[in-house]
Protein backbone atom coordinates (compact mmCIF):
# COMPACT_ATOMS: atom_id res chain seq x y z
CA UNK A 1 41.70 50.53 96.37
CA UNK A 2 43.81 49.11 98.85
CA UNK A 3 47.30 50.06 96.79
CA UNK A 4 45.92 53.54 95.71
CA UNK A 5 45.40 53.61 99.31
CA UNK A 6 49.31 52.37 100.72
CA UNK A 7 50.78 54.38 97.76
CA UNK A 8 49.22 57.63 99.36
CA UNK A 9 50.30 56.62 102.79
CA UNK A 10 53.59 56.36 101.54
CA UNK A 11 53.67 59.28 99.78
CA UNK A 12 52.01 61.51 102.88
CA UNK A 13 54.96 59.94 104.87
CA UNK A 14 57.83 60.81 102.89
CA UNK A 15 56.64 64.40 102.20
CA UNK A 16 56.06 65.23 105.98
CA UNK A 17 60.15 63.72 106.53
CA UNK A 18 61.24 65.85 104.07
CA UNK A 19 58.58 68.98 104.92
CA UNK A 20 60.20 68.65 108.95
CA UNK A 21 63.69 67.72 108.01
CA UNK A 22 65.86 70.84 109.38
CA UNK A 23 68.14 72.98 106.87
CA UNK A 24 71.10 71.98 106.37
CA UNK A 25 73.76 73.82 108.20
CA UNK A 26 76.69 75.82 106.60
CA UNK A 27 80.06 76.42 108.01
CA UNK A 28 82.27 79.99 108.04
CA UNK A 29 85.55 80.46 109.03
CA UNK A 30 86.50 83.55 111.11
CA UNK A 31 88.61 85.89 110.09
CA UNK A 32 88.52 88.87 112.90
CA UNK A 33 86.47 89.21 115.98
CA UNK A 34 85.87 93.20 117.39
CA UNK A 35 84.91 93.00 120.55
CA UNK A 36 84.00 89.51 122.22
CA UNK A 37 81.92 86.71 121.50
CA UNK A 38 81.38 83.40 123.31
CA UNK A 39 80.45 79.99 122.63
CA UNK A 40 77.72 79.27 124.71
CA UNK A 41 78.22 75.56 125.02
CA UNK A 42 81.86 76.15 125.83
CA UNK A 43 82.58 79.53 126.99
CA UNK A 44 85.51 79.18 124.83
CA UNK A 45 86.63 83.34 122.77
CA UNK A 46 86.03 83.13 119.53
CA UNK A 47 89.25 83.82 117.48
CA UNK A 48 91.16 84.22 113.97
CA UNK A 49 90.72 81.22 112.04
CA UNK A 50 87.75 79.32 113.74
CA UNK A 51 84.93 77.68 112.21
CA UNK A 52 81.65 77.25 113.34
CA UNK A 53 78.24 76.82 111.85
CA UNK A 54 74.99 78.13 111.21
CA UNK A 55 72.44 77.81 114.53
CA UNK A 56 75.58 78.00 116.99
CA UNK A 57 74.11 79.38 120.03
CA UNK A 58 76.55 82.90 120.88
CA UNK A 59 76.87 85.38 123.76
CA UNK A 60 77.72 88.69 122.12
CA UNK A 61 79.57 90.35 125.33
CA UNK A 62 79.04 93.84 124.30
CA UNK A 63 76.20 95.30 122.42
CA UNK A 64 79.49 96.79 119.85
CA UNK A 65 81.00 92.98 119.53
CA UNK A 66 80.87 91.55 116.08
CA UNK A 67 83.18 89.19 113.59
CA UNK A 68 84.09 89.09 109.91
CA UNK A 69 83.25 85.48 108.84
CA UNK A 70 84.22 83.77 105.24
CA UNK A 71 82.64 80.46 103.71
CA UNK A 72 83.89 79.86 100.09
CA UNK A 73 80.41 78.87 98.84
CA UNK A 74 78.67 81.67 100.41
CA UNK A 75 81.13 84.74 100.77
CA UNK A 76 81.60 87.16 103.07
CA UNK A 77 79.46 88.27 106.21
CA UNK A 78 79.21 90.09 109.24
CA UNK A 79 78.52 88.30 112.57
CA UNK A 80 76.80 90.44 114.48
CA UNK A 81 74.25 90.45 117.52
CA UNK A 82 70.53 89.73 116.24
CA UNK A 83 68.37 92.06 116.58
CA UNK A 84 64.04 92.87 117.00
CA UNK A 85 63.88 93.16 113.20
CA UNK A 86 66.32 90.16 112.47
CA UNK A 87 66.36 86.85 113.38
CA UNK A 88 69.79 85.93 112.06
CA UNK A 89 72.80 87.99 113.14
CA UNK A 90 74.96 87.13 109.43
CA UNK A 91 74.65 90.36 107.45
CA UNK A 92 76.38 90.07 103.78
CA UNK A 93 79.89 92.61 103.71
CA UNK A 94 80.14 95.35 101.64
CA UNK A 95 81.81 94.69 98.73
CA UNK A 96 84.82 96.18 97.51
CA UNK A 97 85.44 99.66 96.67
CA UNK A 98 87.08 101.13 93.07
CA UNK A 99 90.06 103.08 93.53
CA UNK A 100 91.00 106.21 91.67
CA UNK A 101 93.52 105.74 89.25
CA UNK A 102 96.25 108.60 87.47
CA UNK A 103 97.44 111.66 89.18
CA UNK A 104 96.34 114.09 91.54
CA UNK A 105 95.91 117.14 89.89
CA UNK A 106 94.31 119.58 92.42
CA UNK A 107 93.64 119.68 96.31
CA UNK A 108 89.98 117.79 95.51
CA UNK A 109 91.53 115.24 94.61
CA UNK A 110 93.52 114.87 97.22
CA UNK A 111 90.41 115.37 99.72
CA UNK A 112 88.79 112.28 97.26
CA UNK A 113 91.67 110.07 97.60
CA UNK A 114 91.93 110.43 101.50
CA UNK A 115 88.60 110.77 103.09
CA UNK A 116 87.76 108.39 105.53
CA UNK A 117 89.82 105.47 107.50
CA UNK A 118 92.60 105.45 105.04
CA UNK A 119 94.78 102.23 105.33
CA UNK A 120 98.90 102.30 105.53
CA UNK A 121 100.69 99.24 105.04
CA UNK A 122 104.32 100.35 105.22
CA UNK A 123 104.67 102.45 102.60
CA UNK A 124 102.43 104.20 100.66
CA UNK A 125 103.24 106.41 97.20
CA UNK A 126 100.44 108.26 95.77
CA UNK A 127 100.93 109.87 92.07
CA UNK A 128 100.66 113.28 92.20
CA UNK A 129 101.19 115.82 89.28
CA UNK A 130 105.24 117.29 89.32
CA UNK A 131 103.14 120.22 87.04
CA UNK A 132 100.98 120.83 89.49
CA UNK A 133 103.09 119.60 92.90
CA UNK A 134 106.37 119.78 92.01
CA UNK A 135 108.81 118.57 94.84
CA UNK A 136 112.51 120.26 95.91
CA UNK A 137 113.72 121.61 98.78
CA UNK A 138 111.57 124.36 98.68
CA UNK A 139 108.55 123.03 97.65
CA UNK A 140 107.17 119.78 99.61
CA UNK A 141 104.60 118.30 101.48
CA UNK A 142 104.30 117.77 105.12
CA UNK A 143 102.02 116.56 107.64
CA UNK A 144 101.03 117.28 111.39
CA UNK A 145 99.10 114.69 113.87
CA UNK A 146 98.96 114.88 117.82
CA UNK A 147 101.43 113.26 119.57
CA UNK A 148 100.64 113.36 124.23
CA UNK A 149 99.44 116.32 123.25
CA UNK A 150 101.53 118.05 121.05
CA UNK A 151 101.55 118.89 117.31
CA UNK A 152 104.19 117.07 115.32
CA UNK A 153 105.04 118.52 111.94
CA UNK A 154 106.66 115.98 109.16
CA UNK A 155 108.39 116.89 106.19
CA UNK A 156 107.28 114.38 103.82
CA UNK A 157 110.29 112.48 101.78
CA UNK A 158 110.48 114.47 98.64
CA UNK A 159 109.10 111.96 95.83
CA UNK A 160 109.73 112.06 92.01
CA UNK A 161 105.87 112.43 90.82
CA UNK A 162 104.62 110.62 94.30
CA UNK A 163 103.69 111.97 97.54
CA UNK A 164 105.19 109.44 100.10
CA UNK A 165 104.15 108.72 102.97
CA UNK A 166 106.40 106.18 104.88
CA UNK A 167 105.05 104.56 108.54
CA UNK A 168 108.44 104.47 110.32
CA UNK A 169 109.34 108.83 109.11
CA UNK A 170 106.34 109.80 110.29
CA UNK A 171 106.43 108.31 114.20
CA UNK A 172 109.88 109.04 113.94
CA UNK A 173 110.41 112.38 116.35
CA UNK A 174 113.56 113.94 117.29
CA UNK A 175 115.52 111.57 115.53
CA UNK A 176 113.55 108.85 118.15
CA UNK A 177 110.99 106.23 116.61
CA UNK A 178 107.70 105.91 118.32
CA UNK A 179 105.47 103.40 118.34
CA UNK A 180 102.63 104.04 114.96
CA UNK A 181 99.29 104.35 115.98
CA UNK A 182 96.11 105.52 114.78
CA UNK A 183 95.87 108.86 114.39
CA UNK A 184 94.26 111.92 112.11
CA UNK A 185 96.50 113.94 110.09
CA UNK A 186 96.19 116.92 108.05
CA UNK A 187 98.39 116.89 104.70
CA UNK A 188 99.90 119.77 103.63
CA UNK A 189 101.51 121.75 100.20
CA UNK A 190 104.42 124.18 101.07
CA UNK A 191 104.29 126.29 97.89
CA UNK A 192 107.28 128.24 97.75
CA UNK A 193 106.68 130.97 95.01
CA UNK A 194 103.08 131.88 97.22
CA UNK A 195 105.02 131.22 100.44
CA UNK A 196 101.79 129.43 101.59
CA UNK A 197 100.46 126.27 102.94
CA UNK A 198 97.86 124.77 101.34
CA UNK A 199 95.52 122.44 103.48
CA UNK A 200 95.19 119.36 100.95
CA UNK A 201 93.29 116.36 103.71
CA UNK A 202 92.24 115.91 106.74
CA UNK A 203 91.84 112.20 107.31
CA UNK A 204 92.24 109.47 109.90
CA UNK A 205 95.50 107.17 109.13
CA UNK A 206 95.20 103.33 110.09
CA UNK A 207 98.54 101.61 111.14
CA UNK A 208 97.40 98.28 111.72
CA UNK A 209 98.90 95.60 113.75
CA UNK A 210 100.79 93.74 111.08
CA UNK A 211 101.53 90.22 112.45
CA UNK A 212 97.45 89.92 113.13
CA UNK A 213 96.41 91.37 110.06
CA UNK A 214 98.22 88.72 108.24
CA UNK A 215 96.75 85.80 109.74
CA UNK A 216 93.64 87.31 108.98
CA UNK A 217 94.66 87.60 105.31
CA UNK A 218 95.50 83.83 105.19
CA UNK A 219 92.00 82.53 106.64
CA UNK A 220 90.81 84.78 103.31
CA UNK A 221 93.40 83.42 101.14
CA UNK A 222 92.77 79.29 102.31
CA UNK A 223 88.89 79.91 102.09
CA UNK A 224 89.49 81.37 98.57
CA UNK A 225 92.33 78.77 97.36
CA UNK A 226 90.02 77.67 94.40
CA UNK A 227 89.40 81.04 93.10
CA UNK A 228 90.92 83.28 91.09
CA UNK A 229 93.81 85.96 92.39
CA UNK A 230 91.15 88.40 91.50
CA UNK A 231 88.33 87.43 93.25
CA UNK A 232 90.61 86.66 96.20
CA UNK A 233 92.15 90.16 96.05
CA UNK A 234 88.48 91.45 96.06
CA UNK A 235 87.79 89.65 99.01
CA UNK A 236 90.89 90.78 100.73
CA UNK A 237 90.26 94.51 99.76
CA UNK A 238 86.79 94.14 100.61
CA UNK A 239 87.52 93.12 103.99
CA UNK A 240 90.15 95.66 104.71
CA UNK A 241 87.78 98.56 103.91
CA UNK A 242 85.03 97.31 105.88
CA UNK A 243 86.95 96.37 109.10
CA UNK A 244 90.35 98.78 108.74
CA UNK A 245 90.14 101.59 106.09
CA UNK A 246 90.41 102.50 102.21
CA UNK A 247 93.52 100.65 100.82
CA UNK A 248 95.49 102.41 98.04
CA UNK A 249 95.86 98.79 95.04
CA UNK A 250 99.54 99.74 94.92
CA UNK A 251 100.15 100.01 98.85
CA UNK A 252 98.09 96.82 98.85
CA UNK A 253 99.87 94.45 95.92
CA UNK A 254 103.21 95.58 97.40
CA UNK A 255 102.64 94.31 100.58
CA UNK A 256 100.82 91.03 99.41
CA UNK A 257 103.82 90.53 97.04
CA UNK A 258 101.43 89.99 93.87
C-alpha cells in the first residue's frame, strides 16, 4: 500500500512540473522594422538583423509600427502591435506571389502585370509582343509621373521585344539626374499609324533604398543557409511583396546574381 502509495506521489509530482513548466521560447531574427519599436527592458530601437525571442516585452511607438521577423524553423511573420482579439502580435506573412510568364499581348495585360506597388531594382525588361508593340522611332512607349509639381514625360528606351524601364532614364530630366523616388506613373503606347496614345497602367513604382534593402536580403539569406535556393528565393520574394511591391523573377534574379 505504502509503494502504490509513493509511486502515485511521485507520479502527481512530476506531472504538475511538467503541467507548470513554461513553453519554450523561440527566437526570430529581424529583417525590417516600419515605424518604431522599443525594447522595454532597454529602450534600445529595434533594427535590421536583431534577434529576440518570444515573450519579449515591446513598446510599439505608433499604432502603424510593425517588423518583418524570420526564424528558420518557423518562417516568416509579422511583428505587429497585439490587439483586443489577439494576444500575440506574430501574424504568419503572406506567401509568395506567381508571376505571369510570356508576352504581353494586349493593354490587360499590361494593367495585370503592373497593378499595385510594383518593385524596380535597376532595371527592369518586360516581354512584350513586337506583333502587337512593335518599337522604332515612331512607335514607342513612354511614361509621365509628377515631379514638384510638374508632369514629366519619358520616352522609354526602345527595346527589341521588351518594354524597358531603366531607374536612372526615368529621374533623369533635362539631361540632369534626380534623385528616384516613389512615385505613380502612367505607361503609355505611341501608335504611330492611329497617331494615338494608348493608356496601358497606371501603377505606383517602388525605388527602394538599395544599400538597406540588401542587408535585409542577407538576414533572409543567413536564416535560410540550410535551405534550398528555391525556398530561399521564395522567402526573399515573399518578403519583398509584402513589405515593398510585386517583383518581376527576371528584375529580381538579375539583381541577386542567381
Amino acid at each position: 500500500m505504502k509503494t502504490k502509495l509513493f509511486t502515485f506521489i511521485v507520479l502527481f509530482a512530476v506531472g504538475f512540473l511538467f503541467s507548470s513548466a513554461k513553453p519554450a521560447k523561440e527566437e526570430f531574427k529581424v529583417i525590417k522594422v516600419i515605424g518604431e519599436i522599443l525594447y522595454q527592458n532597454s529602450g534600445k530601437k529595434m533594427a535590421t538583423g536583431d534577434v529576440f525571442a518570444t515573450g519579449t516585452k515591446l513598446n510599439f511607438v505608433t499604432g502603424n509600427s510593425r517588423a518583418a521577423v524570420i526564424s528558420s524553423a518557423k518562417g516568416r511573420f509579422v511583428l505587429a502591435p497585439p490587439s483586443k482579439k489577439k494576444t500575440t502580435n506574430l501574424v504568419p506573412a503572406v506567401n509568395s506571389i506567381s508571376s505571369r510568364s510570356g508576352a504581353i499581348v494586349n493593354a490587360l495585360d499590361f494593367a495585370k502585370h503592373f497593378e499595385g506597388d510594383y518593385l524596380i531594382l535597376n532595371r527592369v525588361a518586360v516581354p512584350v509582343s513586337p506583333q502587337k508593340f512593335p518599337q522604332n522611332q515612331d512607335n514607342f512607349f513612354f511614361v509621365s509621373y509628377t515631379y514638384e509639381d510638374e508632369k514629366i514625360m519619358k520616352q522609354l528606351p526602345v527595346g527589341d521585344g521588351k518594354l524597358i524601364l531603366h531607374r536612372d532614364h526615368i529621374f533623369m530630366i533635362d539631361g540632369q539626374p534626380i534623385t528616384p523616388f516613389n512615385t505613380k506613373i502612367n505607361l503609355y503606347y505611341r501608335n504611330a499609324e492611329t497617331k494615338e496614345n494608348q493608356s496601358l497602367a497606371s501603377f505606383y513604382a517602388v525605388f527602394p533604398n538599395q544599400q538597406l534593402l540588401k542587408k535585409e536580403i542577407q538576414v533572409i539569406l543567413d536564416e535560410y543557409q540550410s535551405f534550398s535556393k528555391e525556398k530561399q528565393y521564395q522567402q526573399i520574394k515573399g518578403y519583398l511583396n509584402e513589405f515593398y511591391g510585386k517583383p518581376f523573377d527576371a528584375n529580381l534574379k538579375s539583381w541577386l546574381d542567381w
